[in-house]
PDB file of N, CA and C in Angstrom:
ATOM      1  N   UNK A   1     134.079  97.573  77.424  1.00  0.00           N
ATOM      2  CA  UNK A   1     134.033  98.838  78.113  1.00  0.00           C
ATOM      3  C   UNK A   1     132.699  99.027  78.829  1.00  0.00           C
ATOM      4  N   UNK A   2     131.782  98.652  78.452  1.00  0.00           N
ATOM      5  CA  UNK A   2     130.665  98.853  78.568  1.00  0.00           C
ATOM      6  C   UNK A   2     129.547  97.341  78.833  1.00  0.00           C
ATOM      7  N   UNK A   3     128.876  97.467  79.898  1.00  0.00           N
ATOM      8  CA  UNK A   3     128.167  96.070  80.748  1.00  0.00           C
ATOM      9  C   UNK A   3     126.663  96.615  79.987  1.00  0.00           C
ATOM     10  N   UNK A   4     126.310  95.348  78.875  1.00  0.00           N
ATOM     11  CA  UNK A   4     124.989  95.570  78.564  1.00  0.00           C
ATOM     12  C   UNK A   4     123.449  95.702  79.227  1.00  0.00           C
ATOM     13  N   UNK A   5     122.998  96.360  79.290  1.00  0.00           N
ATOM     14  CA  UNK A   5     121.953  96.468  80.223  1.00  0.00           C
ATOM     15  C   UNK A   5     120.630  95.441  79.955  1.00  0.00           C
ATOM     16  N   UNK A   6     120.591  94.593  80.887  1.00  0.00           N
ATOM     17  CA  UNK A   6     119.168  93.564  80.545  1.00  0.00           C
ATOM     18  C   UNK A   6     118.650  93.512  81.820  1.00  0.00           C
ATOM     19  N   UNK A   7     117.376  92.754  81.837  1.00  0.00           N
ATOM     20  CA  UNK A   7     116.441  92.609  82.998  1.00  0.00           C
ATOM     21  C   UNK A   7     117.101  91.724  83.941  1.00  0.00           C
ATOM     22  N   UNK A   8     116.572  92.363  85.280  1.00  0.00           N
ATOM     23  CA  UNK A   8     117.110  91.493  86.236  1.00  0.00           C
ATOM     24  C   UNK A   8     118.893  91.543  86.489  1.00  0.00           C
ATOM     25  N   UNK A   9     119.416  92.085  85.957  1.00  0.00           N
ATOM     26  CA  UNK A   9     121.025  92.558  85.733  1.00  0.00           C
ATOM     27  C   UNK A   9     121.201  92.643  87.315  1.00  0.00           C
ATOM     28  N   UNK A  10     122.800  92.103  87.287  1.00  0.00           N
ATOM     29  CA  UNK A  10     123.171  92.675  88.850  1.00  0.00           C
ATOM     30  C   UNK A  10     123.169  93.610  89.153  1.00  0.00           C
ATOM     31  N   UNK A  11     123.217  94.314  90.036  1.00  0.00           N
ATOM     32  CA  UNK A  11     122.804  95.984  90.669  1.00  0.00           C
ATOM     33  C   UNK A  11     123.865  96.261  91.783  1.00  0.00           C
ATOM     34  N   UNK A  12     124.408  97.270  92.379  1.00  0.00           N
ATOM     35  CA  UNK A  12     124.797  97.535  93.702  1.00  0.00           C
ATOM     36  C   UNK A  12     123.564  97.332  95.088  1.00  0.00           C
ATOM     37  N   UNK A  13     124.303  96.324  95.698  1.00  0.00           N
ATOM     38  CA  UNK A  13     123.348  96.120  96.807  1.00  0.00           C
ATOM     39  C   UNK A  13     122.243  97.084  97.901  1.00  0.00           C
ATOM     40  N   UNK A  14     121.548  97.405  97.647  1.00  0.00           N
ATOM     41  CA  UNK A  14     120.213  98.304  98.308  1.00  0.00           C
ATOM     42  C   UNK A  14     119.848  99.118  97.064  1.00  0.00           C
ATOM     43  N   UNK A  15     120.432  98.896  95.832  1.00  0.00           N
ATOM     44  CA  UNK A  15     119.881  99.641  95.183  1.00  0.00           C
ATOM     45  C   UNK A  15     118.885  98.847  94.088  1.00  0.00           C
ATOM     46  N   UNK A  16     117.590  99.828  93.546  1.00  0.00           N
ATOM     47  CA  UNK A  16     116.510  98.948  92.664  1.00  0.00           C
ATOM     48  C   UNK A  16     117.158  98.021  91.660  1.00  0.00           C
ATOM     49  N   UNK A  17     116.175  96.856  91.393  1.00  0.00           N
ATOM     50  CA  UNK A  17     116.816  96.218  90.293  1.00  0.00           C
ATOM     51  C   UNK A  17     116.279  97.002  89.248  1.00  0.00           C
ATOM     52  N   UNK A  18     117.274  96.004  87.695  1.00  0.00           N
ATOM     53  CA  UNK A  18     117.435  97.062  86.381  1.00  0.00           C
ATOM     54  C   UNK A  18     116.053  96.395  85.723  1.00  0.00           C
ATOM     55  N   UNK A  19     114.368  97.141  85.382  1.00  0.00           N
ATOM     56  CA  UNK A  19     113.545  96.196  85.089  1.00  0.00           C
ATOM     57  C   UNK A  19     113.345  96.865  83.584  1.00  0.00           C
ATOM     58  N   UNK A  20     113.235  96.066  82.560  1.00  0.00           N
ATOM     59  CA  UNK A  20     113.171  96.114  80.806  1.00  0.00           C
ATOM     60  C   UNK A  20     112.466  95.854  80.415  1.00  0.00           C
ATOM     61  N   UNK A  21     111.258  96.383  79.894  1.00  0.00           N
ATOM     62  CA  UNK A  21     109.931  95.187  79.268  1.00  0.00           C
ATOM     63  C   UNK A  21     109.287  96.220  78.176  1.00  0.00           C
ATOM     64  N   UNK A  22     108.640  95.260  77.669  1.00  0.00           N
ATOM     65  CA  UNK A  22     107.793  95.950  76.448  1.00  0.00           C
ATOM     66  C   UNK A  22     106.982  96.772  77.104  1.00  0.00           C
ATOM     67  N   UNK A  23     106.870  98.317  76.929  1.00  0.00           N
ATOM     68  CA  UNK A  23     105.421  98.880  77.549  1.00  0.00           C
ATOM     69  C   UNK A  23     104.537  98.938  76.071  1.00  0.00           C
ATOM     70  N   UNK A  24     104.506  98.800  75.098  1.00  0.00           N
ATOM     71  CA  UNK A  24     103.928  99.122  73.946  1.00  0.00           C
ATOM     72  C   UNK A  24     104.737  98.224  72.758  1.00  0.00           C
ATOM     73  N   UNK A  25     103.290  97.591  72.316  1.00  0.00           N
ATOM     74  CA  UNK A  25     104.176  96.693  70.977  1.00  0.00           C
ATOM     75  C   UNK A  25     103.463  96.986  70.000  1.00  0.00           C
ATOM     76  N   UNK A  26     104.175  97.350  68.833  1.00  0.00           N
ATOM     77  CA  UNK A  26     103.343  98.384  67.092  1.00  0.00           C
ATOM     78  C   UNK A  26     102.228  97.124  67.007  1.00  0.00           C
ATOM     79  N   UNK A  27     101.554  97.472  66.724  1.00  0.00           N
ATOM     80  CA  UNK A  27     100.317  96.946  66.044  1.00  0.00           C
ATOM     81  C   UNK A  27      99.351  96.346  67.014  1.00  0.00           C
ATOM     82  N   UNK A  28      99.704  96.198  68.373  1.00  0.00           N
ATOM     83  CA  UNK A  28      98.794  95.416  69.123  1.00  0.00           C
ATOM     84  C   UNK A  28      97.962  96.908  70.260  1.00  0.00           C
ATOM     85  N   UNK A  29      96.603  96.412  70.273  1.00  0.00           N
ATOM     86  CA  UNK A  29      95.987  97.022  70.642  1.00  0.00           C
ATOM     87  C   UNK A  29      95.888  98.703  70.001  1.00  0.00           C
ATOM     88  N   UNK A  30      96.064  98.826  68.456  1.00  0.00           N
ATOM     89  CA  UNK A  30      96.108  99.900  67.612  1.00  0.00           C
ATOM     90  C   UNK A  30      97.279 101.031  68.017  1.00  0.00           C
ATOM     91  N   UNK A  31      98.587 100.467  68.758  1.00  0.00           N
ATOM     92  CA  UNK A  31      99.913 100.677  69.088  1.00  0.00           C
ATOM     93  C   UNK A  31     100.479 101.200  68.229  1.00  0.00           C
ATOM     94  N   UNK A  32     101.048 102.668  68.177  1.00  0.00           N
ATOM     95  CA  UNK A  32     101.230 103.107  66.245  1.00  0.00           C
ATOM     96  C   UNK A  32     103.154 102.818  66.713  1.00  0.00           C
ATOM     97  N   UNK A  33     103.698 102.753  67.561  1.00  0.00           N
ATOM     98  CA  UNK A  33     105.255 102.255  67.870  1.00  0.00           C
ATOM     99  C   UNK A  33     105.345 100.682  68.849  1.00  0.00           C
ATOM    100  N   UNK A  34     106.532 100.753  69.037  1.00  0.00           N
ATOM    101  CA  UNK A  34     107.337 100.178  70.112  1.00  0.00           C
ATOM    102  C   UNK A  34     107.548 100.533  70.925  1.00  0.00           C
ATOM    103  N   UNK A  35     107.382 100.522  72.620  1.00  0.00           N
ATOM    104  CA  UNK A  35     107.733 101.703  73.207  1.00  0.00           C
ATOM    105  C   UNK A  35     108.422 100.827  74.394  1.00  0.00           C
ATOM    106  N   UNK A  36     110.072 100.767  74.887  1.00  0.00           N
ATOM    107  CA  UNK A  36     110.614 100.066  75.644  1.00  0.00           C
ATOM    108  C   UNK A  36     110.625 100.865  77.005  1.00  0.00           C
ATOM    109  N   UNK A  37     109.707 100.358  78.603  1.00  0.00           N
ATOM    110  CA  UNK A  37     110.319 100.761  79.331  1.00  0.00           C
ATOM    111  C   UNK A  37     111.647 100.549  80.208  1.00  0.00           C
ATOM    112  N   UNK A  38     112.311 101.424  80.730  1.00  0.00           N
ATOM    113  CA  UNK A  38     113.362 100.680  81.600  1.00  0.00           C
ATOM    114  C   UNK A  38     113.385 101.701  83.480  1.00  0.00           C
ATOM    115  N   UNK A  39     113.632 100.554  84.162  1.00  0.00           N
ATOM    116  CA  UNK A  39     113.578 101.241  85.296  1.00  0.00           C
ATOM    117  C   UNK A  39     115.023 100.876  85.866  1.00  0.00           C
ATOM    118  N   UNK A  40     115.526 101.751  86.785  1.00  0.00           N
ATOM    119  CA  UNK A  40     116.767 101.463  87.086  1.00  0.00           C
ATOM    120  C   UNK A  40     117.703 102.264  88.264  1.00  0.00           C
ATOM    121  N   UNK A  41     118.516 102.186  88.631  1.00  0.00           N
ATOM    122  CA  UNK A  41     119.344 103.099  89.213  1.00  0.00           C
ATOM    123  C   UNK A  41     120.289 104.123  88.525  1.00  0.00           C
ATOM    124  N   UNK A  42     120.704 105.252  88.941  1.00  0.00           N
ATOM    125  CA  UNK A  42     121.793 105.966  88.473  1.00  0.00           C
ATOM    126  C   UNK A  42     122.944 105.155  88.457  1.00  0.00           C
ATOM    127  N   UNK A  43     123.325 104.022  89.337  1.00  0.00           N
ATOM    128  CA  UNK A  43     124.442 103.094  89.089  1.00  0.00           C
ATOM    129  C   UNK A  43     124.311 101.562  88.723  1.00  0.00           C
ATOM    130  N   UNK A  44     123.530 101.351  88.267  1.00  0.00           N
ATOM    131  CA  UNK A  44     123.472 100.545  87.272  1.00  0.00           C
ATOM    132  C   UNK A  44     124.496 100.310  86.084  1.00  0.00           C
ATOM    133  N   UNK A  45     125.263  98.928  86.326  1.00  0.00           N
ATOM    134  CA  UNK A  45     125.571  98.875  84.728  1.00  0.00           C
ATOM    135  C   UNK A  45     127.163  99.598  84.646  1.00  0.00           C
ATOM    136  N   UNK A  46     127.428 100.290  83.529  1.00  0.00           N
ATOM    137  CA  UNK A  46     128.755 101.505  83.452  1.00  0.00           C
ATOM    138  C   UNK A  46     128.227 102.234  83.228  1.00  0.00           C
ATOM    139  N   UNK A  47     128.666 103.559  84.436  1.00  0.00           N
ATOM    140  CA  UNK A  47     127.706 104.686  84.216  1.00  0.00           C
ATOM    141  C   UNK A  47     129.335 105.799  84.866  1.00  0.00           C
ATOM    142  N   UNK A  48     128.695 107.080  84.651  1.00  0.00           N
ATOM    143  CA  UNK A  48     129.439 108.447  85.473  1.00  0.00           C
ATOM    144  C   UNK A  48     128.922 108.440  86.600  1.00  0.00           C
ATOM    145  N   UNK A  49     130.081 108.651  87.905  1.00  0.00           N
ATOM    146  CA  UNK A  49     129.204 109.070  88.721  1.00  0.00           C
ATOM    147  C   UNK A  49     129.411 111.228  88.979  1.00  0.00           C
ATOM    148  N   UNK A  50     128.235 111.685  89.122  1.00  0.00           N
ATOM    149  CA  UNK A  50     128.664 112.965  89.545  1.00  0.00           C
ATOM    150  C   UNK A  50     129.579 113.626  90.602  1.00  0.00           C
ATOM    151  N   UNK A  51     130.004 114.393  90.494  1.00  0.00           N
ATOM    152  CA  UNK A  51     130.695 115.089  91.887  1.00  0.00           C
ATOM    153  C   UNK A  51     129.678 115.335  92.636  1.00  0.00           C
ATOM    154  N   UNK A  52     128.598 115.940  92.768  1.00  0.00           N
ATOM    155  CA  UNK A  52     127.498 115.423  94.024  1.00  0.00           C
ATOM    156  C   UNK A  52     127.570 114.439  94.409  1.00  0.00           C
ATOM    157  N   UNK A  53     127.819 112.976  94.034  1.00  0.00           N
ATOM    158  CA  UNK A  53     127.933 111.865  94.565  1.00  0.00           C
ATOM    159  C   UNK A  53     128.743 111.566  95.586  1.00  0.00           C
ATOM    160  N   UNK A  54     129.515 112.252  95.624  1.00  0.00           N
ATOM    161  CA  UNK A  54     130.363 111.476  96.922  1.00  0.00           C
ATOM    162  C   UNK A  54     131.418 113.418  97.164  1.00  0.00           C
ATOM    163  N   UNK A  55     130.849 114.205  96.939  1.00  0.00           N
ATOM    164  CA  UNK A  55     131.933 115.943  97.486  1.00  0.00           C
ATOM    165  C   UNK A  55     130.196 116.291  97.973  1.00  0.00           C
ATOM    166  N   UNK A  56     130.048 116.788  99.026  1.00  0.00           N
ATOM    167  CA  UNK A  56     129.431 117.941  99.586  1.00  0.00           C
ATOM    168  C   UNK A  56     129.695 119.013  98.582  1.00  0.00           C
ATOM    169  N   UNK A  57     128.137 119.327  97.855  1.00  0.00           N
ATOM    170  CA  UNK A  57     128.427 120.987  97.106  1.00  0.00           C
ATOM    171  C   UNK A  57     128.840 120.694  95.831  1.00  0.00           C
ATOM    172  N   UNK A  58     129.313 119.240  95.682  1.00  0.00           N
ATOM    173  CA  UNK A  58     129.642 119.200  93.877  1.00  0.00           C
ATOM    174  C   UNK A  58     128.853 119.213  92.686  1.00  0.00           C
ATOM    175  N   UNK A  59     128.609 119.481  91.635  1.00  0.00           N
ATOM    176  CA  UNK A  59     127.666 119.650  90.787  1.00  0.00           C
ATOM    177  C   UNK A  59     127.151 118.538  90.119  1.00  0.00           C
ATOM    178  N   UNK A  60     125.970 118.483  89.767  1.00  0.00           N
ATOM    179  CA  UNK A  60     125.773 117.242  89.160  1.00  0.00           C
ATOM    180  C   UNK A  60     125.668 117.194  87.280  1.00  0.00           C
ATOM    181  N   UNK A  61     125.387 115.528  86.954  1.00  0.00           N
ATOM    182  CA  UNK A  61     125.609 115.375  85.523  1.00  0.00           C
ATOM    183  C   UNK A  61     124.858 116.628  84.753  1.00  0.00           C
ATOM    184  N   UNK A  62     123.653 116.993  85.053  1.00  0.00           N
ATOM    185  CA  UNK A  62     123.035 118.002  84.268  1.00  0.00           C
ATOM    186  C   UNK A  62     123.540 119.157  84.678  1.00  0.00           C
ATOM    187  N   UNK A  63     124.636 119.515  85.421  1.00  0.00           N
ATOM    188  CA  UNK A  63     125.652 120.783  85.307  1.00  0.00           C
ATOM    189  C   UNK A  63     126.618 120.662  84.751  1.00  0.00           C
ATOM    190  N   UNK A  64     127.361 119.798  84.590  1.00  0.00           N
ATOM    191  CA  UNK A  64     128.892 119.210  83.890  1.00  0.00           C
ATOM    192  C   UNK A  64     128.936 120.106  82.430  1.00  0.00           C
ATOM    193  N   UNK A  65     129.418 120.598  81.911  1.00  0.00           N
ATOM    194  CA  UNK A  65     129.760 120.586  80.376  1.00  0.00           C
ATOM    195  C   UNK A  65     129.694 119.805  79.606  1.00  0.00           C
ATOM    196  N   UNK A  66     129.217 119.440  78.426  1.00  0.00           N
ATOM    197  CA  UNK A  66     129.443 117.703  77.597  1.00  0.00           C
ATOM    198  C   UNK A  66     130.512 117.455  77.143  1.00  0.00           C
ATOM    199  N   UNK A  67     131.172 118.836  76.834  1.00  0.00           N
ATOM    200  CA  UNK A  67     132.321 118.652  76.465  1.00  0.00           C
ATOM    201  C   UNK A  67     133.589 117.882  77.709  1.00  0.00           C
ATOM    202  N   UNK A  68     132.929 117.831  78.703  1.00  0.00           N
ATOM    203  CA  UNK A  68     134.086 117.706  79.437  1.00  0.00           C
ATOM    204  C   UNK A  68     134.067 116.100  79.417  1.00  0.00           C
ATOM    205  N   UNK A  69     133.002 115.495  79.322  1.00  0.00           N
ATOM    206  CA  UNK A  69     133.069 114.440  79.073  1.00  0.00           C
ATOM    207  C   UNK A  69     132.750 113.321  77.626  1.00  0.00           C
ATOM    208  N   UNK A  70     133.086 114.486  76.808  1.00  0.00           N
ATOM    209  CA  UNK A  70     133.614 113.765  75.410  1.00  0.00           C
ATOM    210  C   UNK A  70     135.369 114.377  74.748  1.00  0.00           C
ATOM    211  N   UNK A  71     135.875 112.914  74.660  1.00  0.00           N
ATOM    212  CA  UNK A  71     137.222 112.844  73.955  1.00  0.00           C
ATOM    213  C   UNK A  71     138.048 112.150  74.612  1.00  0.00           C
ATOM    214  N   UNK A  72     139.323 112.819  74.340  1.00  0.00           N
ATOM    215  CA  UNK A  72     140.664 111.671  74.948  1.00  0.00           C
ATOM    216  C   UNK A  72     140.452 111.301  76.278  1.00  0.00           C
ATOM    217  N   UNK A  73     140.742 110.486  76.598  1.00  0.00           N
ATOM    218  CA  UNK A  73     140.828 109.893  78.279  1.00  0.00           C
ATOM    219  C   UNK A  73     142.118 109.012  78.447  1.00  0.00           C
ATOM    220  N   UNK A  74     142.453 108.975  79.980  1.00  0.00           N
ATOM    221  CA  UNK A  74     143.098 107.859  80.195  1.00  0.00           C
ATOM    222  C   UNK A  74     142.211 107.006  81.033  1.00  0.00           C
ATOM    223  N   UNK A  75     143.028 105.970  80.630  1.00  0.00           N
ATOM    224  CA  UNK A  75     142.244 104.871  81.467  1.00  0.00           C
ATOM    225  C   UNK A  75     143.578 103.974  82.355  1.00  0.00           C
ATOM    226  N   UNK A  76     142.544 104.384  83.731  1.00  0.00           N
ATOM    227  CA  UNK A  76     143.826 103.619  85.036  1.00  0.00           C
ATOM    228  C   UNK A  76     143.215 102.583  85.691  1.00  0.00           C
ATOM    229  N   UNK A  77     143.883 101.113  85.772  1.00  0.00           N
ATOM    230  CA  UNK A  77     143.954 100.169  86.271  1.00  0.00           C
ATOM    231  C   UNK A  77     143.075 100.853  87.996  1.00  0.00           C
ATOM    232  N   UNK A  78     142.254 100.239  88.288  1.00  0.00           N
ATOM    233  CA  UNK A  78     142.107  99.962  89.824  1.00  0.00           C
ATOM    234  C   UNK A  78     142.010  98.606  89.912  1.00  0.00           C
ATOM    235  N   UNK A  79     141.918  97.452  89.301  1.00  0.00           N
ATOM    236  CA  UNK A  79     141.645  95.830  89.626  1.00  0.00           C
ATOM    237  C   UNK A  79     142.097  95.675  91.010  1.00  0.00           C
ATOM    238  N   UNK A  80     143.401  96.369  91.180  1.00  0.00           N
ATOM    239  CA  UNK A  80     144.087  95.649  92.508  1.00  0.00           C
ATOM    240  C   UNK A  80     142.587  96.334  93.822  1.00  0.00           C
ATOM    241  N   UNK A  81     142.244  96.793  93.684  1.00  0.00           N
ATOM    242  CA  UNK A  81     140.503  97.677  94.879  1.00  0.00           C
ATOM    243  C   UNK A  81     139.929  96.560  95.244  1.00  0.00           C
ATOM    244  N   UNK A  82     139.793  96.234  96.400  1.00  0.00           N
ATOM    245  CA  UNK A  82     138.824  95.409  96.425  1.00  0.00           C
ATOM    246  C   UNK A  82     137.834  95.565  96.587  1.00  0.00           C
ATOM    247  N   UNK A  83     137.325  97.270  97.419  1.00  0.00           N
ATOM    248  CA  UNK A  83     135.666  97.383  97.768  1.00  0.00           C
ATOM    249  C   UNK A  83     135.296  98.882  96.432  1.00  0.00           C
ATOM    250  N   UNK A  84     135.795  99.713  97.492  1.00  0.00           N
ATOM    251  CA  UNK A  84     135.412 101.063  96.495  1.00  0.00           C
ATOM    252  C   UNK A  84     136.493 101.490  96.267  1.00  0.00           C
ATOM    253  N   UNK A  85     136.800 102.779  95.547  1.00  0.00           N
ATOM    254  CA  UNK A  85     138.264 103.438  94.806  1.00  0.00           C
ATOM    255  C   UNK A  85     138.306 104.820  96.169  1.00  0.00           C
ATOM    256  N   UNK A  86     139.310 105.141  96.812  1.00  0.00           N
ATOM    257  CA  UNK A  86     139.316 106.303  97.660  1.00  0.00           C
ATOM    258  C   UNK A  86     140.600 106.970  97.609  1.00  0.00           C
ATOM    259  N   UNK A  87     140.000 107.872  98.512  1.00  0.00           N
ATOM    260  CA  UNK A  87     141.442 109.087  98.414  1.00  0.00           C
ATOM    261  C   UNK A  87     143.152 108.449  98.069  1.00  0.00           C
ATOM    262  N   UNK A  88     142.988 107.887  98.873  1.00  0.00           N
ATOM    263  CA  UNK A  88     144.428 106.811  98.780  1.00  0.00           C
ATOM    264  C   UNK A  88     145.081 106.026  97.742  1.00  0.00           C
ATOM    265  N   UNK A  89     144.550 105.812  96.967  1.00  0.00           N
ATOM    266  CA  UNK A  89     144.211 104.888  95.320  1.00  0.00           C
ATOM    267  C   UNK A  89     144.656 105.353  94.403  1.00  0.00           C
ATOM    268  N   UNK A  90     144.518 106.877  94.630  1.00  0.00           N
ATOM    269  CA  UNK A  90     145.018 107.895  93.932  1.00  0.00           C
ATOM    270  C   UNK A  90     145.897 108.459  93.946  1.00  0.00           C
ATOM    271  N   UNK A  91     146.872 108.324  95.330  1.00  0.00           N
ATOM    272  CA  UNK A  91     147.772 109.008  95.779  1.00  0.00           C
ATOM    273  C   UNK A  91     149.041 108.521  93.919  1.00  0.00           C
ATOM    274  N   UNK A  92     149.687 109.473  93.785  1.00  0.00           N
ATOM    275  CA  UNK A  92     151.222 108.696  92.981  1.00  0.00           C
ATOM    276  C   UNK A  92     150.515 108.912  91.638  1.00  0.00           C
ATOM    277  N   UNK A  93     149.179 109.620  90.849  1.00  0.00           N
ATOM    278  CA  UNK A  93     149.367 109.617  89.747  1.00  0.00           C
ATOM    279  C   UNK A  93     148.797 109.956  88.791  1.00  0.00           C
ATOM    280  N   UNK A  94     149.103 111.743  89.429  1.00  0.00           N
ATOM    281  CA  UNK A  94     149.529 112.664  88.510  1.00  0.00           C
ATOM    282  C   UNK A  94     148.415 112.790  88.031  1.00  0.00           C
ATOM    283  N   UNK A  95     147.208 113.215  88.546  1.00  0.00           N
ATOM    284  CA  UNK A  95     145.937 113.459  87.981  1.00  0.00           C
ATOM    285  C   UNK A  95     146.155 114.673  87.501  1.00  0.00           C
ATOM    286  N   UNK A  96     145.354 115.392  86.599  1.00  0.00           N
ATOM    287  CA  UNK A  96     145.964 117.085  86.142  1.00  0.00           C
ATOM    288  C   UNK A  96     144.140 117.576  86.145  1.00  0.00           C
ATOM    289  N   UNK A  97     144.056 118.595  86.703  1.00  0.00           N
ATOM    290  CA  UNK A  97     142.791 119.104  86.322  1.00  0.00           C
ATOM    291  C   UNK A  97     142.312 118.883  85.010  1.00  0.00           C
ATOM    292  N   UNK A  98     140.756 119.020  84.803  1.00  0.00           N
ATOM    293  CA  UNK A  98     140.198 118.652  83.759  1.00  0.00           C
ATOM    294  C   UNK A  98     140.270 117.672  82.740  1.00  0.00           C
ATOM    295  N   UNK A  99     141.282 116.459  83.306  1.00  0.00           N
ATOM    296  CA  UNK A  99     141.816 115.269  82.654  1.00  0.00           C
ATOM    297  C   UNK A  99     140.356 114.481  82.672  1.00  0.00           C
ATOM    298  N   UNK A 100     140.343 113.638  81.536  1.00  0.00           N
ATOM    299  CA  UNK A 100     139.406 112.646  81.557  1.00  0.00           C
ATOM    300  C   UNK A 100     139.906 111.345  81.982  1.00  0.00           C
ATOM    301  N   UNK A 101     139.116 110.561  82.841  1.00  0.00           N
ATOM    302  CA  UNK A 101     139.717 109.504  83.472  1.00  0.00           C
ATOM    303  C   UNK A 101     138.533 108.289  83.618  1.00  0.00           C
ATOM    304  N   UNK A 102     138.925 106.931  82.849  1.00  0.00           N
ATOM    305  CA  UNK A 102     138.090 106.107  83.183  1.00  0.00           C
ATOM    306  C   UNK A 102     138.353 104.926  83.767  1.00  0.00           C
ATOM    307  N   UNK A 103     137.942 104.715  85.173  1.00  0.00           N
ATOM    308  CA  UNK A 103     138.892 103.745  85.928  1.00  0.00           C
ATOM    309  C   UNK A 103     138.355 102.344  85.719  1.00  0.00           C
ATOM    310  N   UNK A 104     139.350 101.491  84.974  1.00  0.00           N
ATOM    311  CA  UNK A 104     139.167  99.874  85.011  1.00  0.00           C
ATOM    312  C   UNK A 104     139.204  99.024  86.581  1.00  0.00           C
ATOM    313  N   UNK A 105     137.848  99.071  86.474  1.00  0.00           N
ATOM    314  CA  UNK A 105     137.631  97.907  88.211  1.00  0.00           C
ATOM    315  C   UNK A 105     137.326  96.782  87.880  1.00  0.00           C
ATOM    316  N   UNK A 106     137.726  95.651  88.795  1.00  0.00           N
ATOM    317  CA  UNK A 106     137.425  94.777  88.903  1.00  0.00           C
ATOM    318  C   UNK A 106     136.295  93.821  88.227  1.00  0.00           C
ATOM    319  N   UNK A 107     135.423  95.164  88.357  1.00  0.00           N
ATOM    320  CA  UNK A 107     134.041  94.935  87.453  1.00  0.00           C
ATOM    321  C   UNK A 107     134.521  94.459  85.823  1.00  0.00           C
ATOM    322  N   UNK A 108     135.187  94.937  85.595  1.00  0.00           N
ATOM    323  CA  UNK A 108     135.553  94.731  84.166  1.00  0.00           C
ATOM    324  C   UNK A 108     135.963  93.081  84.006  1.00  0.00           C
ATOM    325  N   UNK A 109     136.274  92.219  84.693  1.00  0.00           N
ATOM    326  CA  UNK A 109     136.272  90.886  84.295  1.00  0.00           C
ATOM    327  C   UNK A 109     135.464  90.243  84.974  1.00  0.00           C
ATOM    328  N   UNK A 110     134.080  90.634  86.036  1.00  0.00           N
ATOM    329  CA  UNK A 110     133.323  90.088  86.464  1.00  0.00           C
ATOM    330  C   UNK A 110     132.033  89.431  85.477  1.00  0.00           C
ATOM    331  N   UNK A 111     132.150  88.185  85.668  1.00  0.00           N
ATOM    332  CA  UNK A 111     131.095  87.164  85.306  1.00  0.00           C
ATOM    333  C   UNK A 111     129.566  88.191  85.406  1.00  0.00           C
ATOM    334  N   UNK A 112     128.739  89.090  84.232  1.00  0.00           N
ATOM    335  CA  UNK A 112     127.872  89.292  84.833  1.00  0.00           C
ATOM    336  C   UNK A 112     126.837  88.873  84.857  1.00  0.00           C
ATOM    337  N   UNK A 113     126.801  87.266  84.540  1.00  0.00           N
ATOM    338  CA  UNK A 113     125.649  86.426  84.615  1.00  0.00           C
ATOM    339  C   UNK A 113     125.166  86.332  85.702  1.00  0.00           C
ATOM    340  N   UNK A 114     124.033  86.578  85.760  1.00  0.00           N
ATOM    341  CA  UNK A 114     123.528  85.755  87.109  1.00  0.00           C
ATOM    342  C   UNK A 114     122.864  84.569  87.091  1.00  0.00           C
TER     343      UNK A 114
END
């Protein structure tokens, strides 16, 4: 379900790569933790995207409810997509307001070695 996040990870094209490194290691240089940084994109990896993302005027993740995005979901096939998921993709099925929906792309059997 979920693409583990490591350094150097594939990214969407123009966007930053995913960078992971020790900023702080316990005991060195009188270090009282571990401290991991990570730098990255909002789409990086498996992520939500917001309704700001792609609606004029839609709200973003730190407006959403949490509830709306914890619990049952369906999950719908897109594999057959070849670039992005659009209006059309959707046509035939039966979305219902406030449904949770997590769409299986292509991504999901992509090699993500690089």
């Amino acid at each position: 379900m979920t693409v583990p996040l490591e350094d150097g990870m594939v990214h969407w094209p123009g966007d930053p790569e995913c960078r992971i490194f020790r900023h702080f290691k316990l005991g060195q240089d009188d270090k009282p933790c571990n401290l991991t940084k990570v730098e990255m994109s909002a789409h990086t990896a498996t992520h939500m995207d917001a309704m700001c993302h792609f609606v004029p005027g839609g709200i973003g993740m730190d407006e959403m409810p949490l509830e709306a995005t914890i619990g049952p979901c369906r999950v719908i096939s897109m594999t057959h997509v070849e670039d992005q998921i659009m209006p059309k993709d959707l046509e035939g099925l039966d979305l219902r307001k406030g449904e949770r929906i997590i769409f299986k792309t292509r991504n999901t059997e992509r090699s993500w070695d690089m």
